[in-house]
C-alpha atoms as a PDB file:
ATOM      1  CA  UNK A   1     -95.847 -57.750-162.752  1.00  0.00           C
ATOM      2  CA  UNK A   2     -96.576 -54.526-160.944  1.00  0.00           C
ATOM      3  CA  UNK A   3     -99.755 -55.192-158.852  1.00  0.00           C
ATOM      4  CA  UNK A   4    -103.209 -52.978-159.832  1.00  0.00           C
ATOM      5  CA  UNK A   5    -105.059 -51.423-157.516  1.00  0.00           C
ATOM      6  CA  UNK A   6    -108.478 -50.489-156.839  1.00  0.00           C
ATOM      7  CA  UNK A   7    -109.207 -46.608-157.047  1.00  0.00           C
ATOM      8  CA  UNK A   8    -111.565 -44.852-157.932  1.00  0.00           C
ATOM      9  CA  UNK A   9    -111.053 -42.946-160.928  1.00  0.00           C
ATOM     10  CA  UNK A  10    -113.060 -38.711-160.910  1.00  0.00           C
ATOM     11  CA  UNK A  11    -113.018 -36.981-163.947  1.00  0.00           C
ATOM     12  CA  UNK A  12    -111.515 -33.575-163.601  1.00  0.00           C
ATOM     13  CA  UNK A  13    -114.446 -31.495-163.445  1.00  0.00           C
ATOM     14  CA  UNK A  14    -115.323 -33.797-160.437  1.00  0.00           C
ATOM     15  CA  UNK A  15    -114.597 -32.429-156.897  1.00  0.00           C
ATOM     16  CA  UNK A  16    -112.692 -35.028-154.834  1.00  0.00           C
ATOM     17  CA  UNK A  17    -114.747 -36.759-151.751  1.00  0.00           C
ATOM     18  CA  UNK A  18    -112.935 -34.635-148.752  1.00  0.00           C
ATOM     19  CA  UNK A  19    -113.579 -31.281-150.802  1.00  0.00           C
ATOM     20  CA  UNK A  20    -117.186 -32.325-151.556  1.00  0.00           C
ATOM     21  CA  UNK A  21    -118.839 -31.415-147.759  1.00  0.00           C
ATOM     22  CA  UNK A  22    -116.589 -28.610-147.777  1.00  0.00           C
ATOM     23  CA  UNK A  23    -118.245 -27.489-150.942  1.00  0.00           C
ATOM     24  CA  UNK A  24    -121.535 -28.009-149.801  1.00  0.00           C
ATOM     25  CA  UNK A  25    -120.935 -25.863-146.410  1.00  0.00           C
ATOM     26  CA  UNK A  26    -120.020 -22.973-148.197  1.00  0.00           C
ATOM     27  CA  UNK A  27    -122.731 -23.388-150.623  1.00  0.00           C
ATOM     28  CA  UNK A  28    -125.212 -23.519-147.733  1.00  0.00           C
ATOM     29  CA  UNK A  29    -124.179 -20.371-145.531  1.00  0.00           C
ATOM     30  CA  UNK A  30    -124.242 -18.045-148.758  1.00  0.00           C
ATOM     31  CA  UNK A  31    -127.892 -19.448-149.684  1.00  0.00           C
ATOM     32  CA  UNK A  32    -128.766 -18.390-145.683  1.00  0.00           C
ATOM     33  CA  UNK A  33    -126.688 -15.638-146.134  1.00  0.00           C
ATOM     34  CA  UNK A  34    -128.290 -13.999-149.504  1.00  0.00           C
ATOM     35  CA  UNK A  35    -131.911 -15.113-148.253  1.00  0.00           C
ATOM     36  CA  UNK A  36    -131.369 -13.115-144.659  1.00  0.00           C
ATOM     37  CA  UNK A  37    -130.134  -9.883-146.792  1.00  0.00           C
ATOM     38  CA  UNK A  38    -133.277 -10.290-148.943  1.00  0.00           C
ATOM     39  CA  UNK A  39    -135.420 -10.997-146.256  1.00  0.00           C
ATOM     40  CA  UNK A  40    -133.737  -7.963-144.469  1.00  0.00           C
ATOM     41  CA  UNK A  41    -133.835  -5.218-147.404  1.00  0.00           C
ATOM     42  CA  UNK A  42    -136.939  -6.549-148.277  1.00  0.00           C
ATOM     43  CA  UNK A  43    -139.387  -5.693-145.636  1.00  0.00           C
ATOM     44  CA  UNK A  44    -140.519  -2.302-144.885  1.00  0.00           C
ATOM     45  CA  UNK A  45    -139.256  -1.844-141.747  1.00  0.00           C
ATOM     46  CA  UNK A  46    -136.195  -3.721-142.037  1.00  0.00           C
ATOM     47  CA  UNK A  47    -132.664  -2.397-140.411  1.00  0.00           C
ATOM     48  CA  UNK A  48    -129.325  -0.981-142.055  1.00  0.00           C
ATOM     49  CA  UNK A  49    -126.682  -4.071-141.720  1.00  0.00           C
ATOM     50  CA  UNK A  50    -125.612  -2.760-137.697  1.00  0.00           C
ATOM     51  CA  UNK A  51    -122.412  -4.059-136.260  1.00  0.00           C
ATOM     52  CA  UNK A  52    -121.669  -2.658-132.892  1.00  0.00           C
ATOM     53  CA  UNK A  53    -121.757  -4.165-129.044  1.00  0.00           C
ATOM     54  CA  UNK A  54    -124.724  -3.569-126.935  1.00  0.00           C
ATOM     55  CA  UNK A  55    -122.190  -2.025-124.605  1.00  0.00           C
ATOM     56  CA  UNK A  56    -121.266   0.717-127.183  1.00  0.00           C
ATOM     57  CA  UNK A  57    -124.509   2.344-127.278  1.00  0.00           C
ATOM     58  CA  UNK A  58    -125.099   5.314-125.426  1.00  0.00           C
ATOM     59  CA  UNK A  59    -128.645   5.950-124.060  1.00  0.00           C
ATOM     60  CA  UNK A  60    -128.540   9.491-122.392  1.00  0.00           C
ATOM     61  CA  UNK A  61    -131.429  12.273-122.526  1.00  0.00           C
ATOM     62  CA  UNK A  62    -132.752  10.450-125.792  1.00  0.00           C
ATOM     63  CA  UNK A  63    -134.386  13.304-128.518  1.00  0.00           C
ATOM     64  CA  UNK A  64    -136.086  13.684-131.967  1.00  0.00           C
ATOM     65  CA  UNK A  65    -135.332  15.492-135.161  1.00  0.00           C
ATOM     66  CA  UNK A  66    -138.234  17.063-136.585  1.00  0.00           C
ATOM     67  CA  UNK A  67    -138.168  18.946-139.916  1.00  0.00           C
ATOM     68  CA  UNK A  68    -137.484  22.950-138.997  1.00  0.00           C
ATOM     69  CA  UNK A  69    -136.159  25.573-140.854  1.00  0.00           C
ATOM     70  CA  UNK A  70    -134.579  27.720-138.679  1.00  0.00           C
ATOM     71  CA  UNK A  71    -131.054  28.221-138.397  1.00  0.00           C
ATOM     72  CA  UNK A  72    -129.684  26.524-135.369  1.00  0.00           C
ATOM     73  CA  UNK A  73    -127.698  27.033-132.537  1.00  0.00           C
ATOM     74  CA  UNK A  74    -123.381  28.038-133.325  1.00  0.00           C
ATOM     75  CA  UNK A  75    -121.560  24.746-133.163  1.00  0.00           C
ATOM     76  CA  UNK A  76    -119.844  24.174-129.960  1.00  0.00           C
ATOM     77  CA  UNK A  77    -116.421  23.490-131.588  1.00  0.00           C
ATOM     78  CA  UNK A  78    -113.587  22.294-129.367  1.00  0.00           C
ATOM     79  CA  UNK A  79    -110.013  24.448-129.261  1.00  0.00           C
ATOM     80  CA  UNK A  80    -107.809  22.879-132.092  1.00  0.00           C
ATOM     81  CA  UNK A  81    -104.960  22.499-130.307  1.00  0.00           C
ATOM     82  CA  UNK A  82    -107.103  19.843-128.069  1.00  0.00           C
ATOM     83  CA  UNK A  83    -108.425  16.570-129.189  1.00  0.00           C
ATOM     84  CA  UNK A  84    -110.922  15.914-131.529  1.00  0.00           C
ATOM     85  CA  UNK A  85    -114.158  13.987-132.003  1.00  0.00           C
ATOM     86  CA  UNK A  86    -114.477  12.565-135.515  1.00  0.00           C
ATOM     87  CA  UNK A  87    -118.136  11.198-136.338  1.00  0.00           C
ATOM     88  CA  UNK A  88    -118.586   8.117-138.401  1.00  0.00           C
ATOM     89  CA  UNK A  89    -121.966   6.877-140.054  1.00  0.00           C
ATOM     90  CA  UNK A  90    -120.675   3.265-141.260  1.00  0.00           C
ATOM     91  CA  UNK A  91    -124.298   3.251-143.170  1.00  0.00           C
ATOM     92  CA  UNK A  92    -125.584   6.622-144.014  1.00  0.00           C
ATOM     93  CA  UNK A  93    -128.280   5.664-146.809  1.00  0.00           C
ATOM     94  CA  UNK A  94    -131.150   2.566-146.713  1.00  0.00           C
ATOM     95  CA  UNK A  95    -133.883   2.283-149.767  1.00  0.00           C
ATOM     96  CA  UNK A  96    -137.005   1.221-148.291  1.00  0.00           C
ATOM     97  CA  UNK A  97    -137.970   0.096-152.059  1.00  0.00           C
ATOM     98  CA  UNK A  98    -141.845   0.208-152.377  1.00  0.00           C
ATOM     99  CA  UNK A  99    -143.895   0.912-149.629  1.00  0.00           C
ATOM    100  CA  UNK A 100    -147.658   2.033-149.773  1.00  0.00           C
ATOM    101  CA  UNK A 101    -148.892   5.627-150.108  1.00  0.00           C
ATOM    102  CA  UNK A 102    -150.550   5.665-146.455  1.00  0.00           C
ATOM    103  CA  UNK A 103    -147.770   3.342-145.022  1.00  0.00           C
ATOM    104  CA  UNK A 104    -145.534   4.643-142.115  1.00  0.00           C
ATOM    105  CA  UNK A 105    -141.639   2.407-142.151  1.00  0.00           C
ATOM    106  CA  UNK A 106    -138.795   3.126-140.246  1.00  0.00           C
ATOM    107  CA  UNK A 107    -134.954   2.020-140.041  1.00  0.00           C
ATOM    108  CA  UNK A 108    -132.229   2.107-137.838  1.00  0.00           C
ATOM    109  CA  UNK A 109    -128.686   4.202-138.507  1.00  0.00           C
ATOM    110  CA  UNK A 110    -125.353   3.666-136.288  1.00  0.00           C
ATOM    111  CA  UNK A 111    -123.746   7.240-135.091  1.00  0.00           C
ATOM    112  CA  UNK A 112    -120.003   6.471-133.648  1.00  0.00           C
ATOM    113  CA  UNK A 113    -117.378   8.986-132.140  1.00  0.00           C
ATOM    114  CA  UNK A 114    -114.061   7.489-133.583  1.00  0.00           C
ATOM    115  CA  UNK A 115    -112.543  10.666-132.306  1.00  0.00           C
ATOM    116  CA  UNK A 116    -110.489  11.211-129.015  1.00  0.00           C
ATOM    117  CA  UNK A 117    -113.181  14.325-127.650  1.00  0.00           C
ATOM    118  CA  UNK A 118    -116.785  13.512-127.089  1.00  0.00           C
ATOM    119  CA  UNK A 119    -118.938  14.404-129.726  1.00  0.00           C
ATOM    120  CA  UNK A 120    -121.506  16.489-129.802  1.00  0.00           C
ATOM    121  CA  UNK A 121    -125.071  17.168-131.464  1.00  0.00           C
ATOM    122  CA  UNK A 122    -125.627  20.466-131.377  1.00  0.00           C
ATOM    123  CA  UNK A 123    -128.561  20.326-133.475  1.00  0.00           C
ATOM    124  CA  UNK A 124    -130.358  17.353-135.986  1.00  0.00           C
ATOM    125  CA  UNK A 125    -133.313  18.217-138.410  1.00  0.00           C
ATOM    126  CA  UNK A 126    -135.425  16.007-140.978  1.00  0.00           C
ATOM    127  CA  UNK A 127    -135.187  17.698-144.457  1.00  0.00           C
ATOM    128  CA  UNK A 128    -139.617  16.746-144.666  1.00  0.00           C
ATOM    129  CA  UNK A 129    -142.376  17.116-142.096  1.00  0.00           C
ATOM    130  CA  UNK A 130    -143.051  13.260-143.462  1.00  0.00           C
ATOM    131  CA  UNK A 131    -139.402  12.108-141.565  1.00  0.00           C
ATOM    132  CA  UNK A 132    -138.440  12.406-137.690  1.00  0.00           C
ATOM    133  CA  UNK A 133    -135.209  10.558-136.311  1.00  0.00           C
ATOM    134  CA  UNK A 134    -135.007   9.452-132.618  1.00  0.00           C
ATOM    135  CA  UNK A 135    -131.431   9.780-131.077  1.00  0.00           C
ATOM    136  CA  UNK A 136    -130.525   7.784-128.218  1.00  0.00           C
ATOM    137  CA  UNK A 137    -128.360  10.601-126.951  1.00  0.00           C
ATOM    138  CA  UNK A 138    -126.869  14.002-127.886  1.00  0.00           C
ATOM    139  CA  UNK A 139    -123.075  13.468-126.665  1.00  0.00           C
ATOM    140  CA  UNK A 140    -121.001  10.640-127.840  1.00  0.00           C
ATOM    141  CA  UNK A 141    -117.975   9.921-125.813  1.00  0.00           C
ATOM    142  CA  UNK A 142    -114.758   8.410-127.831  1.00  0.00           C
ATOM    143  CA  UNK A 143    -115.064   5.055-129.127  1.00  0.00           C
ATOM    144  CA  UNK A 144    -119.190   4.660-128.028  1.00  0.00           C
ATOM    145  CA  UNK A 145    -122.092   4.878-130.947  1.00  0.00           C
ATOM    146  CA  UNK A 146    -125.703   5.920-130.580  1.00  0.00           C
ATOM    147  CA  UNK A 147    -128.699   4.694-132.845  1.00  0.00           C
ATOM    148  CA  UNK A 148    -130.761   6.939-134.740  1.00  0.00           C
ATOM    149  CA  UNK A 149    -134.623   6.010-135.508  1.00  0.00           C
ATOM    150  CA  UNK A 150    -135.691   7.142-138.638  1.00  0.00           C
ATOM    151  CA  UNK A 151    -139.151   7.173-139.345  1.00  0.00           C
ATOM    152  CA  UNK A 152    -140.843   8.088-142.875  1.00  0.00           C
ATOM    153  CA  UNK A 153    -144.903   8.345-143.373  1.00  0.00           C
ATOM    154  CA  UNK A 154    -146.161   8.018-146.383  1.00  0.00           C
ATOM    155  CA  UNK A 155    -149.409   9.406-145.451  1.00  0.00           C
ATOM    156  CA  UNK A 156    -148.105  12.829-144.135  1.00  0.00           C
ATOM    157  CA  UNK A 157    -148.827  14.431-147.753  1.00  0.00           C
ATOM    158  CA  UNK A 158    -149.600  13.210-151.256  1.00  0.00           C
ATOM    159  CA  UNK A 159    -146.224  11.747-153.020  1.00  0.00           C
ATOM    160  CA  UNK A 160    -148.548   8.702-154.805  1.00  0.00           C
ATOM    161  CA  UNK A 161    -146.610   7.404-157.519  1.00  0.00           C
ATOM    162  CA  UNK A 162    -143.805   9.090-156.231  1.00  0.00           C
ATOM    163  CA  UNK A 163    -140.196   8.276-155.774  1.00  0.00           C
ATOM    164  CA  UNK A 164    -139.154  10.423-152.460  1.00  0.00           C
ATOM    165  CA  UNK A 165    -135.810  10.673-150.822  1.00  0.00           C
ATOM    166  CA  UNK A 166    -135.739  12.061-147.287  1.00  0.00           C
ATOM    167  CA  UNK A 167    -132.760  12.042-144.895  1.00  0.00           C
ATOM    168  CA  UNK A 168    -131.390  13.781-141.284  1.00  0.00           C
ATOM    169  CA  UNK A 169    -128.720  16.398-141.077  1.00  0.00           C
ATOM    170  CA  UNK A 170    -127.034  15.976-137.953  1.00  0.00           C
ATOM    171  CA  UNK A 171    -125.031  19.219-137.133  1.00  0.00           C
ATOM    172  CA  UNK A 172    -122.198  18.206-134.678  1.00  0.00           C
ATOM    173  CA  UNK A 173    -118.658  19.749-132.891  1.00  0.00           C
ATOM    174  CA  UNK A 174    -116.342  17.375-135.597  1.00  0.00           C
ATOM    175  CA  UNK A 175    -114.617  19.944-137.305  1.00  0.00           C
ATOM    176  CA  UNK A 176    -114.249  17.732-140.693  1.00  0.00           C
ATOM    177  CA  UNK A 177    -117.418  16.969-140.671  1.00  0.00           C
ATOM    178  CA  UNK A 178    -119.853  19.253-138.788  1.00  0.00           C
ATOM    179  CA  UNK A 179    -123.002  18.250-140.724  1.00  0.00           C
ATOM    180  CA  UNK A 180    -123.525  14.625-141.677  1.00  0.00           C
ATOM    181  CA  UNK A 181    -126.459  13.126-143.632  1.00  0.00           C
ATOM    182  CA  UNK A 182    -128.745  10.142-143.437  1.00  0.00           C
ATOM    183  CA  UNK A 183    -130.639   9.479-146.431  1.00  0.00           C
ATOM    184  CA  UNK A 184    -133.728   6.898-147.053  1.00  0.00           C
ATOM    185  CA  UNK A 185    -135.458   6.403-150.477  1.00  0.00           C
ATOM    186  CA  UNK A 186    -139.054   4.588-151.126  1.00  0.00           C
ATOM    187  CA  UNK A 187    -140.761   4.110-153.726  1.00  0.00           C
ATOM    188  CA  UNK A 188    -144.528   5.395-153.104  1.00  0.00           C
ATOM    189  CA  UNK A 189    -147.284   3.396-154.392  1.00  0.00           C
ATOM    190  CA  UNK A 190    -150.568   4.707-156.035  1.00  0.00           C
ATOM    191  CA  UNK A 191    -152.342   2.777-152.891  1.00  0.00           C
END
């Protein structure tokens, strides 16, 4: 007589003991994970998603965008047959989703140079007296990033009740790509 042993029987909907914890880990890091991106989108002055090293940022002769309608300086473009910068805004757009009709927000933007040149800002302007953007620097060298500030008040005029979209053009010495936008949105309340 073939000899019976004990084991415990799962049904097959039932996840087996040494997949359970395993289960339960991933479960737990995609909670945290989905409550720090609310938490992050959510507030007012909450930051685009940034991923670079602290060692990549360029801090040089720091300046602000203002809005101006003037037609800027000629683009310092570099010979063609020498290289290039290319400029790269992983995250060029962040909804601030409601904010209040007095309130002043801002958000952080990544600018890289994933060219072999250094870049160059020749010029950077807010499309609304409401927005300035602080630069940490004008020239980029290849493979460093700079952070843009972008700041949005409410308060600056009336836009109650208004949905308002407001961004930075940033004219630069990449050939491909000689002006590239930021964009925010919000959501203006009535208060």
């Amino acid at each position: 007589m073939a000899s019976k042993t004990n084991r415990k029987r799962t049904s097959p909907g039932q996840p087996k003991n040494k997949l359970l914890p395993l289960v339960w880990a991933v479960a737990v890091l995609l909670a945290a994970g989905g409550a720090y991106y609310v938490i992050d989108t959510a507030a007012p002055s909450a930051q685009v998603a940034l991923n670079y090293a602290p060692e990549e940022i360029i801090y040089d002769r720091p300046f602000r965008a203002i809005h101006e309608m003037r037609a800027g300086p000629p683009i310092p473009f570099l010979p063609a047959s020498q290289p290039q910068p290319k400029i790269s805004v992983p995250n060029s757009y962040f909804d601030f989703g409601r904010i209040g009709a007095k309130e002043v927000v801002k958000t952080k933007f990544l600018v890289r140079n994933e060219g072999n040149a250094p870049l160059t800002i020749s010029r950077a302007y807010t499309t609304c007296g409401c927005t300035t953007a602080g630069f940490t620097a004008r020239v980029i060298p290849p493979g460093k990033a700079i952070l843009v500030t972008l700041v949005l008040d409410a308060g600056f005029h009336d836009v109650r009740g208004q949905t308002v979209k407001r961004g930075v053009i940033i004219e630069n010495n990449d050939r491909n790509s000689s002006k590239a936008e930021i964009w925010t949105r919000a959501d203006v309340g009535q208060i």
